[in-house]
C-alpha atoms as a PDB file:
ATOM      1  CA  UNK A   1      45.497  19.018   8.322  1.00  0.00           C
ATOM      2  CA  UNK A   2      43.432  17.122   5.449  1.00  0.00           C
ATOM      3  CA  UNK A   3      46.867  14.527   5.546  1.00  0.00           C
ATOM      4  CA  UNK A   4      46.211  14.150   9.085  1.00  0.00           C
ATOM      5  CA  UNK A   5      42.447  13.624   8.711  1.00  0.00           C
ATOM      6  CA  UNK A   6      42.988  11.197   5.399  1.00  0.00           C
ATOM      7  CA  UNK A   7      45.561   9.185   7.491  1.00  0.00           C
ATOM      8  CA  UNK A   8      43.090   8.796  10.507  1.00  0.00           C
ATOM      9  CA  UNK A   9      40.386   7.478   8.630  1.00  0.00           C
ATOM     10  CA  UNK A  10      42.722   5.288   6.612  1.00  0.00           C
ATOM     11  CA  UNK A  11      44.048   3.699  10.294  1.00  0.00           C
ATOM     12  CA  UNK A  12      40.570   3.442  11.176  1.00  0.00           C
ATOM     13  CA  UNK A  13      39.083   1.432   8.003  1.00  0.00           C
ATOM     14  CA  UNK A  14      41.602  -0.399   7.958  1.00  0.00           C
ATOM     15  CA  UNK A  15      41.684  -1.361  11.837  1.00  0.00           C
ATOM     16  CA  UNK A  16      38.005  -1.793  10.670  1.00  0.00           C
ATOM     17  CA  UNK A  17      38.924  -4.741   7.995  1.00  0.00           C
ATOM     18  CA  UNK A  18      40.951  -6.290   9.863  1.00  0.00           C
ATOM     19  CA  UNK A  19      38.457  -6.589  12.963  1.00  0.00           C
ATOM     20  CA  UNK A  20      36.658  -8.760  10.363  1.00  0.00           C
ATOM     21  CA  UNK A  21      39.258 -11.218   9.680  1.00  0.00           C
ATOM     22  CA  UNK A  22      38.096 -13.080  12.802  1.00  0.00           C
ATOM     23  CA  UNK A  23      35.545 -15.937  13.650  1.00  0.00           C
ATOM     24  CA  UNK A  24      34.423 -13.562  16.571  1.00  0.00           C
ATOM     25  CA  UNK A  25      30.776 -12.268  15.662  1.00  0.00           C
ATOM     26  CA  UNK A  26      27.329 -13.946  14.236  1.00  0.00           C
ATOM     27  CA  UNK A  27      27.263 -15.698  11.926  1.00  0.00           C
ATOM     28  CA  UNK A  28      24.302 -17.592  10.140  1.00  0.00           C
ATOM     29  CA  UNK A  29      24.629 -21.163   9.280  1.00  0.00           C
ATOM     30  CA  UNK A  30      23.603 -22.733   5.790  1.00  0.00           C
ATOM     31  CA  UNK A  31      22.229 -26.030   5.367  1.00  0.00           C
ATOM     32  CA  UNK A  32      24.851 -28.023   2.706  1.00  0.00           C
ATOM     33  CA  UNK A  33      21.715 -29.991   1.318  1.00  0.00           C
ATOM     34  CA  UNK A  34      18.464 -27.297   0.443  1.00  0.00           C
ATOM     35  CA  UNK A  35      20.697 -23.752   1.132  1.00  0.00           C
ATOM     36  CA  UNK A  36      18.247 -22.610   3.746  1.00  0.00           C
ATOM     37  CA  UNK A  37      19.462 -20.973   6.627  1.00  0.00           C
ATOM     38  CA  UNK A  38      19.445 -23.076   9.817  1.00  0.00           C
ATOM     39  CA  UNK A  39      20.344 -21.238  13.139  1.00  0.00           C
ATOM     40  CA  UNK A  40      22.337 -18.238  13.852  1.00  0.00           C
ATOM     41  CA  UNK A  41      25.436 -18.680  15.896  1.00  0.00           C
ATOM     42  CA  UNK A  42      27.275 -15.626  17.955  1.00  0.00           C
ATOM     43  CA  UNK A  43      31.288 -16.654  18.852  1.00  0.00           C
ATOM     44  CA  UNK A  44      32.857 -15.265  21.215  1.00  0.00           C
ATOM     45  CA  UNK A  45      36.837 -14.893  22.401  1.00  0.00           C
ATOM     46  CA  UNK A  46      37.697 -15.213  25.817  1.00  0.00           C
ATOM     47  CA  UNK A  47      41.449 -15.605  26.784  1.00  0.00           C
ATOM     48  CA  UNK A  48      42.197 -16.347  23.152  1.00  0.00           C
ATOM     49  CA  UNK A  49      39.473 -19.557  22.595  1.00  0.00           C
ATOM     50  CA  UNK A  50      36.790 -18.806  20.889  1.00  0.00           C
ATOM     51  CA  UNK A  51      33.391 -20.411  22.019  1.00  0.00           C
ATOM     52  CA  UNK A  52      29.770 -20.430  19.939  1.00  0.00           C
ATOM     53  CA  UNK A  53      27.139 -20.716  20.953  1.00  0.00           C
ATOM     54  CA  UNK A  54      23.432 -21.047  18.729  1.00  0.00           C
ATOM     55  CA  UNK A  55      21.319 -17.684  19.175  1.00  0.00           C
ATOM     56  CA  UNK A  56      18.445 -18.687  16.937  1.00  0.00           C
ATOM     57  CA  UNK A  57      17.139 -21.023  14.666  1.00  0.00           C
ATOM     58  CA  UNK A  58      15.882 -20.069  11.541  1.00  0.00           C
ATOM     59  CA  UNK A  59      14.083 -22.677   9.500  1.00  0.00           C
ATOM     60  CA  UNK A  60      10.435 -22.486   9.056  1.00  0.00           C
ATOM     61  CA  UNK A  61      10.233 -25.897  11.178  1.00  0.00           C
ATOM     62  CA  UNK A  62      12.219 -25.585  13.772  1.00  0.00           C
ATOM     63  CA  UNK A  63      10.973 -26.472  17.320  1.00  0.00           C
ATOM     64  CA  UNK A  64      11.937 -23.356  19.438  1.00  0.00           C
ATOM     65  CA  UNK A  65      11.874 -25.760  22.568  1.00  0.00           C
ATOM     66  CA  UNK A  66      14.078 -28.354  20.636  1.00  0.00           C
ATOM     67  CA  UNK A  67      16.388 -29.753  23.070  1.00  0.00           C
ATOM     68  CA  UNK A  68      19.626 -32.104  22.087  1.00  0.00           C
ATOM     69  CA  UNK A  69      18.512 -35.560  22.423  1.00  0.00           C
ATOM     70  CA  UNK A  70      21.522 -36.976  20.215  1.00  0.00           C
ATOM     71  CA  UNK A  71      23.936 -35.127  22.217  1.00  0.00           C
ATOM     72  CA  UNK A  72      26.127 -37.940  24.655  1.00  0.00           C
ATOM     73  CA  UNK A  73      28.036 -35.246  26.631  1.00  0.00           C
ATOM     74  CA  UNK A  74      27.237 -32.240  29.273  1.00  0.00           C
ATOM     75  CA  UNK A  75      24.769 -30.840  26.293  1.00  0.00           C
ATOM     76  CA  UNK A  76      21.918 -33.731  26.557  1.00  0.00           C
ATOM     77  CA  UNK A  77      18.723 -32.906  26.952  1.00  0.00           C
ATOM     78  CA  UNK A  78      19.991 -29.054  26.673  1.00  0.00           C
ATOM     79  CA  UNK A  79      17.844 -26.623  24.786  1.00  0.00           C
ATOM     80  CA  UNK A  80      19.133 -25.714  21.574  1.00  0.00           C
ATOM     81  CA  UNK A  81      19.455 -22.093  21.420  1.00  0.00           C
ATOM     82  CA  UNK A  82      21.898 -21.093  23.765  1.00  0.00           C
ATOM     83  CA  UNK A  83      23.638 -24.620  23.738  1.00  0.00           C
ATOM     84  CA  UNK A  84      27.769 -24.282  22.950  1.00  0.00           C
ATOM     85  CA  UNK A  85      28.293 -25.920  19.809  1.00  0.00           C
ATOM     86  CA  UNK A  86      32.154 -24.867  19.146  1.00  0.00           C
ATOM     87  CA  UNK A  87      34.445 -25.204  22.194  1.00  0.00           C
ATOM     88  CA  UNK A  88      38.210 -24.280  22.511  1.00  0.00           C
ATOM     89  CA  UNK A  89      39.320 -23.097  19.131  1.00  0.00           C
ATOM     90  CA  UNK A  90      42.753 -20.926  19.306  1.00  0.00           C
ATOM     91  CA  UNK A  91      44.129 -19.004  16.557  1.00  0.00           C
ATOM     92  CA  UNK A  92      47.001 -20.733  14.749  1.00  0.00           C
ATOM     93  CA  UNK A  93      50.556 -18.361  14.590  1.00  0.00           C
ATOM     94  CA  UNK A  94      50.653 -16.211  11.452  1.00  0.00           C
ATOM     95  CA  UNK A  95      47.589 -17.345  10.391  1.00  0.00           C
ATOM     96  CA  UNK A  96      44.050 -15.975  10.234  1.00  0.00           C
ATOM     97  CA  UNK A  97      42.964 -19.944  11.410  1.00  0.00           C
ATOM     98  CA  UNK A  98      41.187 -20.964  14.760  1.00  0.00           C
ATOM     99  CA  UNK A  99      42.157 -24.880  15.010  1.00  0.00           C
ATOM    100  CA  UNK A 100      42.119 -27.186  18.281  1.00  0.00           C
ATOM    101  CA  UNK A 101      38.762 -26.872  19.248  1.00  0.00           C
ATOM    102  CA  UNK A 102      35.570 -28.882  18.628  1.00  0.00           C
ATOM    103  CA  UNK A 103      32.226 -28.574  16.901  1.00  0.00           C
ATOM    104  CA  UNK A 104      28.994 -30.230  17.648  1.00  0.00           C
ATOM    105  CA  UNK A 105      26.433 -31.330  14.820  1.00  0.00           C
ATOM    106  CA  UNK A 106      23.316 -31.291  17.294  1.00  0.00           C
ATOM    107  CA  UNK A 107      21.608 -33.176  14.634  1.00  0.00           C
ATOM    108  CA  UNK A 108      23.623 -36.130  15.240  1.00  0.00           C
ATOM    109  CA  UNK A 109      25.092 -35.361  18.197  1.00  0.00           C
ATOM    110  CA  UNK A 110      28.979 -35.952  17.538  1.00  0.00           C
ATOM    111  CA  UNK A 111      31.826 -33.586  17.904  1.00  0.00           C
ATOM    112  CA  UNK A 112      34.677 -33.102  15.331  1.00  0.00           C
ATOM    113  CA  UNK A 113      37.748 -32.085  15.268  1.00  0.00           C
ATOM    114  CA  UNK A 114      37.766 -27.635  13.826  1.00  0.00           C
ATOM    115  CA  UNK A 115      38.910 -25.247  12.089  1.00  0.00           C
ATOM    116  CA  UNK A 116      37.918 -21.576  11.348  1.00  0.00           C
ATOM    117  CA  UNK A 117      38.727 -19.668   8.329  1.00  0.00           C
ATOM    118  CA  UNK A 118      37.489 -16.434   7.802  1.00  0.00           C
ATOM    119  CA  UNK A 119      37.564 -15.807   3.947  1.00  0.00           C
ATOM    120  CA  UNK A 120      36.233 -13.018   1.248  1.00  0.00           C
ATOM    121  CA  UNK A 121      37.230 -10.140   3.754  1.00  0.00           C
ATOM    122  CA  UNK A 122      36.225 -11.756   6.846  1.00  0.00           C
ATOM    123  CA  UNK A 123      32.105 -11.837   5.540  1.00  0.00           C
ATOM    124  CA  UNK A 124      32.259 -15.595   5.021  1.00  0.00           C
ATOM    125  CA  UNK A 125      33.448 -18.115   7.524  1.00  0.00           C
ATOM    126  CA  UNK A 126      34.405 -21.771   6.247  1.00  0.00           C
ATOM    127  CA  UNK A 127      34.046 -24.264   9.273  1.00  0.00           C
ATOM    128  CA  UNK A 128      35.281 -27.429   8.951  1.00  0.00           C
ATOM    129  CA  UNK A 129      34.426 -30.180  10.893  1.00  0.00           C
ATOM    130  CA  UNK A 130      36.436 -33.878  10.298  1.00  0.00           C
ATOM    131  CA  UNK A 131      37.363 -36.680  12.036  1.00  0.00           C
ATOM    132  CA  UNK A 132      40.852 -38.358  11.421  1.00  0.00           C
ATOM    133  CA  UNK A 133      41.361 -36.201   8.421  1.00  0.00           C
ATOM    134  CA  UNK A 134      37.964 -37.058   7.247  1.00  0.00           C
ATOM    135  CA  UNK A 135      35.093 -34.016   7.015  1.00  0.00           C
ATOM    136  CA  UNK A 136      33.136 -31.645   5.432  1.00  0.00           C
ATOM    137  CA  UNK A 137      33.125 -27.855   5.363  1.00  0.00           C
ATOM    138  CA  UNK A 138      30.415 -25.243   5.972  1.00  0.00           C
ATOM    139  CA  UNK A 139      30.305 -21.461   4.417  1.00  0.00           C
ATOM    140  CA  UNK A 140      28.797 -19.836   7.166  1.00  0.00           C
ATOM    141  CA  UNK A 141      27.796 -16.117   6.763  1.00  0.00           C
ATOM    142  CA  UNK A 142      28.253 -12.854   8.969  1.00  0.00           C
ATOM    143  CA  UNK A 143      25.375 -10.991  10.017  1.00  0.00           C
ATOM    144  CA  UNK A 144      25.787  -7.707   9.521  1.00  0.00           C
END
């Protein structure tokens, strides 16, 4: 009986872990420059794309009401929280990678080419946005 009960909670931590290994969740996003947090962004999975969209934002600053003016698709003039800022990523085969999709810098209003990799046990995600090749990577962190 205590085998049975060790190997159930075994299967269910490590169900548990692996549930983490994904982009799907919130996640808080850092700014490269100062290290303060910016906005908090929940992504979602639906049909196997993921989708984000910003819940909050977090600096001291920040305009609640803030719309993107510097947006040039669907998104301008949108309010920011709520507004989709990663569209169609799909997980890459035998990889834990989302790739294909897009992400939006509302600051500037341009969209770049993704790619989601959860790292340190699925607590950290590193996005990376780039454009032929060319980009930068964020740490984002889970909320818990």
């Amino acid at each position: 009986m205590k085998r049975a009960v060790a190997a159930i909670l075994f299967a269910a931590s490590a169900t548990s872990a692996l549930a983490q290994m994904t982009p799907v969740g919130t996640w808080q996003s850092v700014d490269d420059k100062t290290g303060e947090a910016k906005s908090q962004i929940r992504i979602a999975e639906s049909g196997g794309v993921l989708n984000g969209r910003i819940e909050k934002l977090l600096r001291k600053e920040a305009r609640q009401d803030a719309v993107c003016d510097e947006c040039t698709d669907d998104r301008k003039g949108k309010a920011l929280i709520g507004l989709e800022i990663i569209r169609g990523a799909k997980k890459a085969e035998g990889k834990d990678v989302w790739e294909d999709g897009k992400v939006l810098d509302p600051e500037n209003g341009k969209n770049y080419a993704l790619r989601l990799t959860p790292i340190e046990g699925g607590k950290k995600l590193e996005v990376r946005g780039s454009v032929f090749g060319i980009g930068r990577t964020q740490t984002w962190v889970r909320v818990q």
